[in-house]
N, C-alpha and C. Protein backbone atom coordinates (compact mmCIF):
# COMPACT_ATOMS: atom_id res chain seq x y z
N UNK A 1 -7.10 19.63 -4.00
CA UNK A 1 -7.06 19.44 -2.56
C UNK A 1 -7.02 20.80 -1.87
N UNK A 2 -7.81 21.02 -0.95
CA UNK A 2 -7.81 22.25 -0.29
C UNK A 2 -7.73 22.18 1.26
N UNK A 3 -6.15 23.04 1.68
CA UNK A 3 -5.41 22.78 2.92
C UNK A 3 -6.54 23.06 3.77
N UNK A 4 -6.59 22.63 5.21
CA UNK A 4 -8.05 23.55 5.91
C UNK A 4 -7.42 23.18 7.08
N UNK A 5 -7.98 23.89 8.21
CA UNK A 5 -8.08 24.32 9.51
C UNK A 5 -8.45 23.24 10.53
N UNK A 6 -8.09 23.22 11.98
CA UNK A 6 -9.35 22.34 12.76
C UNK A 6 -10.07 22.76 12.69
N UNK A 7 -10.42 23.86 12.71
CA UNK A 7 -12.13 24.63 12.70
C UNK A 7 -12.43 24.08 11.74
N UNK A 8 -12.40 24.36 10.26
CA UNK A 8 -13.03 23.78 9.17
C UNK A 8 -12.99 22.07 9.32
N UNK A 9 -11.56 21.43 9.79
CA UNK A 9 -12.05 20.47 9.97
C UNK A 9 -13.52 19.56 10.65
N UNK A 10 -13.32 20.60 12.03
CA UNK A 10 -14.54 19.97 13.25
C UNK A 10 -16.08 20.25 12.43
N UNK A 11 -15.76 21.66 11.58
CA UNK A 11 -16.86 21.60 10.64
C UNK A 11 -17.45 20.86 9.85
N UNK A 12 -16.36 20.20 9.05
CA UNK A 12 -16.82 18.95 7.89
C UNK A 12 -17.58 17.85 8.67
N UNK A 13 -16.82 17.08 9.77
CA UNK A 13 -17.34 16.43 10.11
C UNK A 13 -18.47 16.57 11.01
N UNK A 14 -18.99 17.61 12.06
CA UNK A 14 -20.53 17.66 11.74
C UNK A 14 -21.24 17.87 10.61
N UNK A 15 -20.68 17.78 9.67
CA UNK A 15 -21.91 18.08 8.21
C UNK A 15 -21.98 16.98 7.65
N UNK A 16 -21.36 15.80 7.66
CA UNK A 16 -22.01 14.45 7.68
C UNK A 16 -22.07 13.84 8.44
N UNK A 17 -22.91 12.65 8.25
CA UNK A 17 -23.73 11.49 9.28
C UNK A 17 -22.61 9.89 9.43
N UNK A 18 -22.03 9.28 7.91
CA UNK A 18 -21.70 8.78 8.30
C UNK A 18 -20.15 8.03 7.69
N UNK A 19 -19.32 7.97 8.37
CA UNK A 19 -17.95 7.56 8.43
C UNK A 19 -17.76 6.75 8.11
N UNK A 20 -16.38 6.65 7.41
CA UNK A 20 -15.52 5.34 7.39
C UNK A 20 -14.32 5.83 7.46
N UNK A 21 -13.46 5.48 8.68
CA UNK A 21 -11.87 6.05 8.40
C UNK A 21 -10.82 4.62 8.36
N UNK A 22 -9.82 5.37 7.81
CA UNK A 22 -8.87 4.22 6.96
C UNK A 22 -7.90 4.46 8.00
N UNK A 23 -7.08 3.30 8.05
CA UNK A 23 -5.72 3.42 8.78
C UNK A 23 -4.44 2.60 7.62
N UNK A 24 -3.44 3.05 8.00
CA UNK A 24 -2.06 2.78 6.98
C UNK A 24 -2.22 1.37 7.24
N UNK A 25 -1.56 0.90 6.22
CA UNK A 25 -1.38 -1.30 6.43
C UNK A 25 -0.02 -1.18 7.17
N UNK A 26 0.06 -2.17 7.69
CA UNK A 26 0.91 -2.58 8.96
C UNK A 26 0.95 -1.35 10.01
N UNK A 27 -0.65 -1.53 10.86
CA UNK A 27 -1.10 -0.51 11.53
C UNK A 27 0.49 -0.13 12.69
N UNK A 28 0.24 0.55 13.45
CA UNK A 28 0.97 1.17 14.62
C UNK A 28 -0.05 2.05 15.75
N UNK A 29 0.02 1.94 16.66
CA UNK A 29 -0.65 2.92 17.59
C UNK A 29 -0.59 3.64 17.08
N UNK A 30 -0.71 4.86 16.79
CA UNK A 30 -0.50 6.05 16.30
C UNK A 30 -2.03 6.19 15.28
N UNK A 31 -1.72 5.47 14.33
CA UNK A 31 -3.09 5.37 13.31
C UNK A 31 -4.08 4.39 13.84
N UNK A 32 -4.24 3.36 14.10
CA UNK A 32 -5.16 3.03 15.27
C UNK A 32 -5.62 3.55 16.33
N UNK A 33 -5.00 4.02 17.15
CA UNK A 33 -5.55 4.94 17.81
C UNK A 33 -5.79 6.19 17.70
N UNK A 34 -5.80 6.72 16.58
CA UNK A 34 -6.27 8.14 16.40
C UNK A 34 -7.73 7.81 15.36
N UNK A 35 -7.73 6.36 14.47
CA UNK A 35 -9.01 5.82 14.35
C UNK A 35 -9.78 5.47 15.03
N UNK A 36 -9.58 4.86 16.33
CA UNK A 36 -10.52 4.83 17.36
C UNK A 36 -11.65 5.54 18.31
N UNK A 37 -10.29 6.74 18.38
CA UNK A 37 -10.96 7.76 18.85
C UNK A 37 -11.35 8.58 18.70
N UNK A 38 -11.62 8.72 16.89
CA UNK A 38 -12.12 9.55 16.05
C UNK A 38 -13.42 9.14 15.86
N UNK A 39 -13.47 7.62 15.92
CA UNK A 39 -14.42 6.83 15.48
C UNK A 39 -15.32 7.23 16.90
N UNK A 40 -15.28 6.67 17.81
CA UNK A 40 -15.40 6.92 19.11
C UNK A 40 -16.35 8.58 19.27
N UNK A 41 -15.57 9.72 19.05
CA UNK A 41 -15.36 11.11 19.43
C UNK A 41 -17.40 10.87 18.31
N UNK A 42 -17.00 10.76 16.65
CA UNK A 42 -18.12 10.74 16.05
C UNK A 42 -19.67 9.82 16.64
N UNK A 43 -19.10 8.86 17.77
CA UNK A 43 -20.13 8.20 17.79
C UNK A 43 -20.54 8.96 18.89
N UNK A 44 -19.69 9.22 19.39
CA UNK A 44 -20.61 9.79 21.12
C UNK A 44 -21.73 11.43 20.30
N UNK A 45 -21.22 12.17 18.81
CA UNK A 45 -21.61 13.08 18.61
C UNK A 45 -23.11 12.33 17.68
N UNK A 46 -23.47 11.27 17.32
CA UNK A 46 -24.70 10.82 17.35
C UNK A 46 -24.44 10.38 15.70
N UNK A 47 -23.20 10.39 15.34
CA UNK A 47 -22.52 9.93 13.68
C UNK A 47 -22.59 8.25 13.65
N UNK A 48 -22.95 7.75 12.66
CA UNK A 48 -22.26 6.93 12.32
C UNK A 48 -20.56 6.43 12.24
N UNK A 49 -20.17 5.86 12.22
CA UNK A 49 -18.16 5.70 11.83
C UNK A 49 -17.69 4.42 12.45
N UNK A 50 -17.29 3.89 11.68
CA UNK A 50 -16.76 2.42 11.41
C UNK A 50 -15.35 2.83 11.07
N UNK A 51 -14.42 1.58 11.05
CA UNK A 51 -12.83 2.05 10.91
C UNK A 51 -12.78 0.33 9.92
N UNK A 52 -11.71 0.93 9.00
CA UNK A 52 -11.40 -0.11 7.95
C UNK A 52 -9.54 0.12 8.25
N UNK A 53 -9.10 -1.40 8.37
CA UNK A 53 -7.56 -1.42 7.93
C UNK A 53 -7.33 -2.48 7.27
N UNK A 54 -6.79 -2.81 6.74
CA UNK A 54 -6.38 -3.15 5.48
C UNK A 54 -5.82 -4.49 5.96
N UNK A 55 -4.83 -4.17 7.29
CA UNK A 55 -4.20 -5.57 7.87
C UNK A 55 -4.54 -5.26 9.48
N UNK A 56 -4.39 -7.18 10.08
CA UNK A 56 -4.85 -6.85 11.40
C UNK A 56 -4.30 -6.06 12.31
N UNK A 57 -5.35 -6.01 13.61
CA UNK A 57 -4.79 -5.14 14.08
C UNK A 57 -3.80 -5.89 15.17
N UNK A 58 -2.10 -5.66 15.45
CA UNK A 58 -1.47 -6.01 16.21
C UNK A 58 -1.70 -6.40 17.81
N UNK A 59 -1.58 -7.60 18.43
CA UNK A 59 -2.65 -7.92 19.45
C UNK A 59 -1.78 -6.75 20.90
N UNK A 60 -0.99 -6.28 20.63
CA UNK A 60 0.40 -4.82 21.71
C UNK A 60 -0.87 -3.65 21.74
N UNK A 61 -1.84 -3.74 20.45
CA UNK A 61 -2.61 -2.75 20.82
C UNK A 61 -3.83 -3.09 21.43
N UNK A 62 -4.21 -4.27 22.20
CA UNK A 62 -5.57 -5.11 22.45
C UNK A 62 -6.04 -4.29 24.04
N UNK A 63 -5.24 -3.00 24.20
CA UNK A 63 -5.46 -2.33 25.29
C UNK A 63 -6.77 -1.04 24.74
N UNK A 64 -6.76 -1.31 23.22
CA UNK A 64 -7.94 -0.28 22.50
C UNK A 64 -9.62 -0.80 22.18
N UNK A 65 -10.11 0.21 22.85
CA UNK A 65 -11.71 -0.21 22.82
C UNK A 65 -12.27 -0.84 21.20
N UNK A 66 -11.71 -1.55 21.02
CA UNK A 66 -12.07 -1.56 19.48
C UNK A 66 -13.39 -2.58 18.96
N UNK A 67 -13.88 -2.92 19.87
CA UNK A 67 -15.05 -3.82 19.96
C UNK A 67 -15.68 -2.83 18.92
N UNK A 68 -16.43 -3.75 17.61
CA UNK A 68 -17.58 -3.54 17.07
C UNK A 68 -17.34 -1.90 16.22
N UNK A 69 -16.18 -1.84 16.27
CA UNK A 69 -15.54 -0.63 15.36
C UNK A 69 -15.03 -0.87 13.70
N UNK A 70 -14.14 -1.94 14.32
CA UNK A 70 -13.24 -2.57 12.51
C UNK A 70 -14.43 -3.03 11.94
N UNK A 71 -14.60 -2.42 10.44
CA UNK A 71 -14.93 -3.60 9.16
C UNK A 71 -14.15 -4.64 8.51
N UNK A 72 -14.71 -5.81 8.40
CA UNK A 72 -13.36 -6.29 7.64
C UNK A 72 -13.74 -6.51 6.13
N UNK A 73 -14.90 -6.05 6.17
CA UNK A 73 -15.38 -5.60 4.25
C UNK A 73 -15.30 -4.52 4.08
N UNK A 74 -14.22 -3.60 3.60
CA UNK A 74 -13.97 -2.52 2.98
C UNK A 74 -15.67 -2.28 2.47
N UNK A 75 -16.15 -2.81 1.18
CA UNK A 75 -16.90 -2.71 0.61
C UNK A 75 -18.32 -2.41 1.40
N UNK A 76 -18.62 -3.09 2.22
CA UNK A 76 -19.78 -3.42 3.03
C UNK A 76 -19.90 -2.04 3.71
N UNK A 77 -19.14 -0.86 3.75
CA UNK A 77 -19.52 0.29 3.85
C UNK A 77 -19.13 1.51 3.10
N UNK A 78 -18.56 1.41 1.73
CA UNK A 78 -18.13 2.43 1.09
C UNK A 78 -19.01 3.02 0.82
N UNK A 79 -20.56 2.67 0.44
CA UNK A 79 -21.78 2.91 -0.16
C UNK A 79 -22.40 3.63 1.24
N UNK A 80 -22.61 5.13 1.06
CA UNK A 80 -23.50 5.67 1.75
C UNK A 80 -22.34 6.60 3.26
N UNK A 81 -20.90 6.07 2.81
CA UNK A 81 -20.03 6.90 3.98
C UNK A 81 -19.22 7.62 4.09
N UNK A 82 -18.83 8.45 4.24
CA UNK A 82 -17.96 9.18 3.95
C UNK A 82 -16.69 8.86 4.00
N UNK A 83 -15.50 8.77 3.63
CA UNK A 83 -14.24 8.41 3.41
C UNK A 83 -13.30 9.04 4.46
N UNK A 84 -12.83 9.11 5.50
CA UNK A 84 -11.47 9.81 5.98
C UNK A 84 -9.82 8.59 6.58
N UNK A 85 -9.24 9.73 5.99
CA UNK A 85 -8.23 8.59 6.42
C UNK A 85 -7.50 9.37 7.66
N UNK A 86 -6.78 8.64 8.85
CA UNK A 86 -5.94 9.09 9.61
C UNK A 86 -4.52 8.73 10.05
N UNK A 87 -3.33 9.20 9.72
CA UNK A 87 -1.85 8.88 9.95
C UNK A 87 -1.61 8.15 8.45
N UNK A 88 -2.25 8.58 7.30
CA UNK A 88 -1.67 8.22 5.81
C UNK A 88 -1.48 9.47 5.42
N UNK A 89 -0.01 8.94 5.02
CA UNK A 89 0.88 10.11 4.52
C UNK A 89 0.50 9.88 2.72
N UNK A 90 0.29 8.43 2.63
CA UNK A 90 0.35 8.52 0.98
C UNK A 90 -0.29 7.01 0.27
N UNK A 91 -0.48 6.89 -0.92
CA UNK A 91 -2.07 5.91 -1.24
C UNK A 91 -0.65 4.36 -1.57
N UNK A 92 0.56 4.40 -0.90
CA UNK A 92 1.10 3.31 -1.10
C UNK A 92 0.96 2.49 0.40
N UNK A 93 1.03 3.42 1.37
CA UNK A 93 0.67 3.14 2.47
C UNK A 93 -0.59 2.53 2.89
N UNK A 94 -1.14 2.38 2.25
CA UNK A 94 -3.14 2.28 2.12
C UNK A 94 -3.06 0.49 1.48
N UNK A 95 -1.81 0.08 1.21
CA UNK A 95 -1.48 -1.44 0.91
C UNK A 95 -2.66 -2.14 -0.10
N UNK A 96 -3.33 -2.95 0.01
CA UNK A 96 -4.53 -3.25 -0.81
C UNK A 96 -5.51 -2.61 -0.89
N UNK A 97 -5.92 -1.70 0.30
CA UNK A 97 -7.30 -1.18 0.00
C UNK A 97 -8.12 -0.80 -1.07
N UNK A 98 -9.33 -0.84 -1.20
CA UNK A 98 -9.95 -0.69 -2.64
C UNK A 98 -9.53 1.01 -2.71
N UNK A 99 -10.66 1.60 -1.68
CA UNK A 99 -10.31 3.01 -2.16
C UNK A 99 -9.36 3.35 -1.95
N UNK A 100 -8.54 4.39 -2.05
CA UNK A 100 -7.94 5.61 -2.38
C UNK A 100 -7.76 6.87 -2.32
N UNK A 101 -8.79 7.24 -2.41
CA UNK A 101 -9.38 8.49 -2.07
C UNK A 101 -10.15 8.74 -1.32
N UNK A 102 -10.25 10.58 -0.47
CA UNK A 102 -10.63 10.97 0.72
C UNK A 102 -11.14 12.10 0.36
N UNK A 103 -12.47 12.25 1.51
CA UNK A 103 -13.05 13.73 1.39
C UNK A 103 -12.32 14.26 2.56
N UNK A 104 -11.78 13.91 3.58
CA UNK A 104 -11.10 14.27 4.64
C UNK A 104 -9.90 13.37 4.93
N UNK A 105 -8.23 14.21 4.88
CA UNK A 105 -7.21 13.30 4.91
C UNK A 105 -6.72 14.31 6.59
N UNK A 106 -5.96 13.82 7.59
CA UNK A 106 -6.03 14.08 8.76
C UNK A 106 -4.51 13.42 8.94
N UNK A 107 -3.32 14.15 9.32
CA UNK A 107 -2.08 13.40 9.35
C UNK A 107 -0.98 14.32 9.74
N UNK A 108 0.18 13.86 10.24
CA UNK A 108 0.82 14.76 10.71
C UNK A 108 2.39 14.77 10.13
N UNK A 109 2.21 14.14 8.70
CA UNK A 109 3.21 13.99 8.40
C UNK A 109 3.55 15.28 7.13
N UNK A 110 4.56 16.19 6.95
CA UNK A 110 4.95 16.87 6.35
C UNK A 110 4.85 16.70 4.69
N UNK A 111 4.96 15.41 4.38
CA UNK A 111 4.73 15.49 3.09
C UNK A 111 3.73 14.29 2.75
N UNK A 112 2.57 14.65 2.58
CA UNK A 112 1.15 14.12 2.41
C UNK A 112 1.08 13.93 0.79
N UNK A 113 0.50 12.86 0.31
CA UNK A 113 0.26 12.89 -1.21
C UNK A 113 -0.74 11.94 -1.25
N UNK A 114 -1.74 12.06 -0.40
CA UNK A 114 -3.06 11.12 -0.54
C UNK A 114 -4.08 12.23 -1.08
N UNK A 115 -4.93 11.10 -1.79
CA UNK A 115 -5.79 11.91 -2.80
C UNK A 115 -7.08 11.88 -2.15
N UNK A 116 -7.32 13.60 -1.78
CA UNK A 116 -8.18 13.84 -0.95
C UNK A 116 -9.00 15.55 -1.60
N UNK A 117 -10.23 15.55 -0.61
CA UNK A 117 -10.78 16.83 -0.89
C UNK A 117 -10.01 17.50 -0.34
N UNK A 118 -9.93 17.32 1.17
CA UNK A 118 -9.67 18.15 2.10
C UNK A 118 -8.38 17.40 2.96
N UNK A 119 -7.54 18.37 3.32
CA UNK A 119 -6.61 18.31 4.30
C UNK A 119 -6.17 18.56 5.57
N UNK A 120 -6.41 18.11 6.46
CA UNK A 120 -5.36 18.41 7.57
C UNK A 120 -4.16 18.45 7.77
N UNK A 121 -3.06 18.81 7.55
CA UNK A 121 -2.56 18.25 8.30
C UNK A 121 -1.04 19.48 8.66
N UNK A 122 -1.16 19.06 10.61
CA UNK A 122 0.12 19.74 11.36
C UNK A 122 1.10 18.84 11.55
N UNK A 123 1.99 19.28 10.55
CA UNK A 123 3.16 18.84 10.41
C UNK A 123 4.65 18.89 11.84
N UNK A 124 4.00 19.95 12.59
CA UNK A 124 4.43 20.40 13.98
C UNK A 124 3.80 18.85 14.97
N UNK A 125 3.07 18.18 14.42
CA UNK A 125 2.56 17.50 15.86
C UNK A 125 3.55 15.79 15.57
N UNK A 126 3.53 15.54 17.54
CA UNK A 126 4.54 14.16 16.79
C UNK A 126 3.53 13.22 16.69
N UNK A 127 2.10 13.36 16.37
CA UNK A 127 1.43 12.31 16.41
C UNK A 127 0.19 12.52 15.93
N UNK A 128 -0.34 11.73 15.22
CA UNK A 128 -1.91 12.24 14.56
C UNK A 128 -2.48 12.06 15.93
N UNK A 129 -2.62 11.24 17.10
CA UNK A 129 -3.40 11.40 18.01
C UNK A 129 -3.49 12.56 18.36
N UNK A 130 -2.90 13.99 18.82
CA UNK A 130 -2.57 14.95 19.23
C UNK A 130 -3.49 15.69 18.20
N UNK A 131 -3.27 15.60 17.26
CA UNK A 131 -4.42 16.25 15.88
C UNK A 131 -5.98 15.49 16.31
N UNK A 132 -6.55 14.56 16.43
CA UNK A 132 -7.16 14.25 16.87
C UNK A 132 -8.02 14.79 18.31
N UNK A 133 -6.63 14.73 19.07
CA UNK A 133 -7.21 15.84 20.54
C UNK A 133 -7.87 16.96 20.69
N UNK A 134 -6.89 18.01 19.51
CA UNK A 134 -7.38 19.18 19.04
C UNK A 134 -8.71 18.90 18.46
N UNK A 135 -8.92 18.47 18.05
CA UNK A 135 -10.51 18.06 17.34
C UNK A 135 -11.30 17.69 18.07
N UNK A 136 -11.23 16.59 19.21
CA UNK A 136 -12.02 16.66 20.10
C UNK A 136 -12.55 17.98 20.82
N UNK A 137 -11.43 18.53 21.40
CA UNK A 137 -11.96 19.46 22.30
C UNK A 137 -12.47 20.40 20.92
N UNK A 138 -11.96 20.77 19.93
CA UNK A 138 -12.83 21.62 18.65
C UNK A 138 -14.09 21.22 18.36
N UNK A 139 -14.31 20.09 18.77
CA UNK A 139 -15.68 19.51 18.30
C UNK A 139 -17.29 19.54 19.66
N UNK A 140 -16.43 19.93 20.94
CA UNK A 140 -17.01 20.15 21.92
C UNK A 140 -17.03 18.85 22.77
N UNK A 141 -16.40 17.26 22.21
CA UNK A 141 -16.83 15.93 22.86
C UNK A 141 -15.58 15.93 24.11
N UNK A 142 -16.49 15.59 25.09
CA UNK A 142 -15.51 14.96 26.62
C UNK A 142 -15.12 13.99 26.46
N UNK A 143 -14.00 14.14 26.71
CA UNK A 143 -13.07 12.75 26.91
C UNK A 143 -13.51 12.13 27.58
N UNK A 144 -13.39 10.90 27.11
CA UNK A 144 -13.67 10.03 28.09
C UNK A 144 -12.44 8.68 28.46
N UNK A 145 -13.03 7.39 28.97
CA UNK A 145 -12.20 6.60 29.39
C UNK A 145 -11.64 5.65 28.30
N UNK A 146 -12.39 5.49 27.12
CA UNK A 146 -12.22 4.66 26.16
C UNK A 146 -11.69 5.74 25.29
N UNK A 147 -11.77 6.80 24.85
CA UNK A 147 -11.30 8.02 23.93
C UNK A 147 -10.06 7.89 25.19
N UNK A 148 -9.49 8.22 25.99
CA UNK A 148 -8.27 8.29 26.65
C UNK A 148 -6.93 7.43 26.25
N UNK A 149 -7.95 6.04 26.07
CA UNK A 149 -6.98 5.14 25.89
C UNK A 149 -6.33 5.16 24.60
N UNK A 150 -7.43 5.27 23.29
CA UNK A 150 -6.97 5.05 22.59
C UNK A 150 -6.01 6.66 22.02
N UNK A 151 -6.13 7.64 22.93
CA UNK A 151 -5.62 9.06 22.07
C UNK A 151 -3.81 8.30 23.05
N UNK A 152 -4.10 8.41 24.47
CA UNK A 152 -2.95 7.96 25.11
C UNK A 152 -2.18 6.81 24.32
N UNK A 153 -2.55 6.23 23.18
CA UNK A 153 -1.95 5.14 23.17
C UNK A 153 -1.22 5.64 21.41
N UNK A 154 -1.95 6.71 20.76
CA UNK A 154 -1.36 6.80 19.96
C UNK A 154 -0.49 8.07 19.78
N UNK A 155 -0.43 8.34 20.90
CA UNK A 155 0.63 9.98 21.29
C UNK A 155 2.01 9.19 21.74
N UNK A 156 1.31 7.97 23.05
CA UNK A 156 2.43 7.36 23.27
C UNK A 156 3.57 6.73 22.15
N UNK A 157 2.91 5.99 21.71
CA UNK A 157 2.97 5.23 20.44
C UNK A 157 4.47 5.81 18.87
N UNK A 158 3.78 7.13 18.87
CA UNK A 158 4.40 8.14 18.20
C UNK A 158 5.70 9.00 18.50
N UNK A 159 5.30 9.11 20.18
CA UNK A 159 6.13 9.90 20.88
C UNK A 159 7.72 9.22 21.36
N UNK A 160 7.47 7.65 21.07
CA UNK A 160 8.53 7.01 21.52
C UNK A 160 8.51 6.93 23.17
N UNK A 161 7.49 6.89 23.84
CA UNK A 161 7.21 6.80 24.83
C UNK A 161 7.39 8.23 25.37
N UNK A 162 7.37 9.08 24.72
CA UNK A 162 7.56 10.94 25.08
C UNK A 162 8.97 11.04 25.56
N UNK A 163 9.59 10.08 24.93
CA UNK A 163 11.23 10.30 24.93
C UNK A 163 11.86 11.07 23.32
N UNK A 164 10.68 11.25 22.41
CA UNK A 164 11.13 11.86 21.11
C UNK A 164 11.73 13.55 21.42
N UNK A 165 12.61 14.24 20.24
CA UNK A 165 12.73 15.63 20.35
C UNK A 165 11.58 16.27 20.15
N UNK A 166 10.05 15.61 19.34
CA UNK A 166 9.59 16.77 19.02
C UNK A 166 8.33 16.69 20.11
N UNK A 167 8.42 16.11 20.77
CA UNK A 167 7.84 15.83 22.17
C UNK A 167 7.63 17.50 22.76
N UNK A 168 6.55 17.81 23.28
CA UNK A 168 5.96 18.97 23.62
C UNK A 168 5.75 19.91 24.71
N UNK A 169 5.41 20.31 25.72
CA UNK A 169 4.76 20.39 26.70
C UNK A 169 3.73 20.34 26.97
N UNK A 170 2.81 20.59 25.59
CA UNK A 170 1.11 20.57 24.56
C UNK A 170 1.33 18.79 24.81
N UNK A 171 2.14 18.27 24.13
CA UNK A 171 1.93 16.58 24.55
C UNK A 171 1.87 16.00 26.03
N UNK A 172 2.66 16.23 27.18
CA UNK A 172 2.32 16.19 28.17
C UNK A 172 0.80 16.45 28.57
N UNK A 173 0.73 17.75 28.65
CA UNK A 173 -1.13 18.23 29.18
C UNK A 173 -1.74 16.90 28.08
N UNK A 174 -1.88 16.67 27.13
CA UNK A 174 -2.49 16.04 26.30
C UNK A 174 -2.53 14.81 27.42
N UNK A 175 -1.35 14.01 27.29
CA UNK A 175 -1.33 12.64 28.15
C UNK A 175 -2.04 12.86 29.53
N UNK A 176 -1.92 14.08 29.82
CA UNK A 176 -1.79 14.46 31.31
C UNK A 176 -3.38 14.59 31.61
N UNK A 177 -4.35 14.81 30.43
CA UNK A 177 -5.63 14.61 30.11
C UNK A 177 -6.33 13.38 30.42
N UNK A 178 -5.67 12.21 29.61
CA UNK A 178 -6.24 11.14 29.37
C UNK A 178 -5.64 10.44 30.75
N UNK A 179 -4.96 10.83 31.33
CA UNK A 179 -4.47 10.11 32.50
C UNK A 179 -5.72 10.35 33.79
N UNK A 180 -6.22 11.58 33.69
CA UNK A 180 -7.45 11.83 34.37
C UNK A 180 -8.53 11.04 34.33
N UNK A 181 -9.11 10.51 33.41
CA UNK A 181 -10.09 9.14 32.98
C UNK A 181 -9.72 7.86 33.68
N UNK A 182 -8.11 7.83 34.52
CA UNK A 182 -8.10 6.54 35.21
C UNK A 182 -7.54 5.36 34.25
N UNK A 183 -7.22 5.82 32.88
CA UNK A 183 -6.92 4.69 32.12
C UNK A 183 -5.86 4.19 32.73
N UNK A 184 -5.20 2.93 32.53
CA UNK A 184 -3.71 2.42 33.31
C UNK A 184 -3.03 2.87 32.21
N UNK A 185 -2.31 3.78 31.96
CA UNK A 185 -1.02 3.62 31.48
C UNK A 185 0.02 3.14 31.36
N UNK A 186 0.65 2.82 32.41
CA UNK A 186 1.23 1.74 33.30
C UNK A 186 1.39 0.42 31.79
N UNK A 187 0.12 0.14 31.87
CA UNK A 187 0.34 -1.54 31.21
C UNK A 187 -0.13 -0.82 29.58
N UNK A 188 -0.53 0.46 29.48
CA UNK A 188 -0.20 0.92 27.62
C UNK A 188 1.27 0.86 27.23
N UNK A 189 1.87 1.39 28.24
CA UNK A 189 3.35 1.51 28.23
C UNK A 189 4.05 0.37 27.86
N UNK A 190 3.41 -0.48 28.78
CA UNK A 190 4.24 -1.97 28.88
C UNK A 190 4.17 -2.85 27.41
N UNK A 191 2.97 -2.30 26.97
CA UNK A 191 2.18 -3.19 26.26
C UNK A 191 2.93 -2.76 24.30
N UNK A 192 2.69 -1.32 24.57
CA UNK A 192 3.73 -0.74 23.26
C UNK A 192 4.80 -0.78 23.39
């Protein structure tokens, strides 16, 4: 496994075409929405990327653009996509899924043991959405109104409503971003 950069990250992923990212079983905002808007961020850049979870997705998060994103055949895209997972700390978390393994693992948890090429991960951030952000703007894609919701929803999500200690001033501007797009927050709030 070899630790890497956002730069190297934003790199990998323009050097392939097409995606599949994993989220932990018994999703949470946090990994849903940093799949969304990863998924999202790749499609507006002209990628393929589909999102696989393992279990449904909780209806608290039905405030996420997720139309026509989830597979619910793992299989029906392993062939021909590239593998990344986002907010898995480790391959017990990954619950039934077939695969396992990642060419790109993306997470913000300190002690990572998913079996991957490549790594992300800032252990400083309270939320893979926030890792995600950084990548957007690393990757050159504008936020938009549907990328807002779902990054807002998994910063929120993570952050404990930005009532956590490791809560930022970098997390604020972040929210303070996606709040510009007009998303309601208001009823993300209500809703997580």
């Amino acid at each position: 496994m070899e630790l890497i950069s956002i730069k190297q990250a934003a790199a990998f992923l323009k050097g392939c075409d097409g995606y599949l990212i994993y989220t932990h079983a018994s999703p949470d905002g946090d990994t849903i929405g940093s799949a969304v808007a990863l998924a999202l961020i790749l499609r507006k850049m002209g990628k393929k990327a589909n999102i696989f979870s393992v279990d449904g997705i909780p209806s608290k998060l039905s405030f996420m653009p997720i139309s026509d994103l989830f597979l619910e055949n793992e299989s029906e895209a392993l062939d021909g996509f590239t593998p990344v997972s986002v907010d898995v700390a480790g391959p017990i978390v990954l619950g039934k899924a077939k695969n396992k393994s990642f060419a790109l693992s993306i997470d913000h948890h300190k002690v990572n043991t998913v079996d991957c090429e490549k790594l992300l991960v800032m252990s400083d951030r309270i939320a893979c959405g926030e890792i995600i952000f950084l990548l957007m703007d690393e990757l050159g894609v504008a936020i938009d109104h549907d990328i807002a919701s779902a990054l807002y929803g998994a910063i929120s999500s993570d952050s404990g409503g930005f009532r956590y200690d490791a809560t930022k001033p970098e997390t604020h501007i972040m929210a303070a971003r996606c709040l510009e797009t007009g998303i309601d927050f208001a009823e993300i709030n209500r809703m997580l």
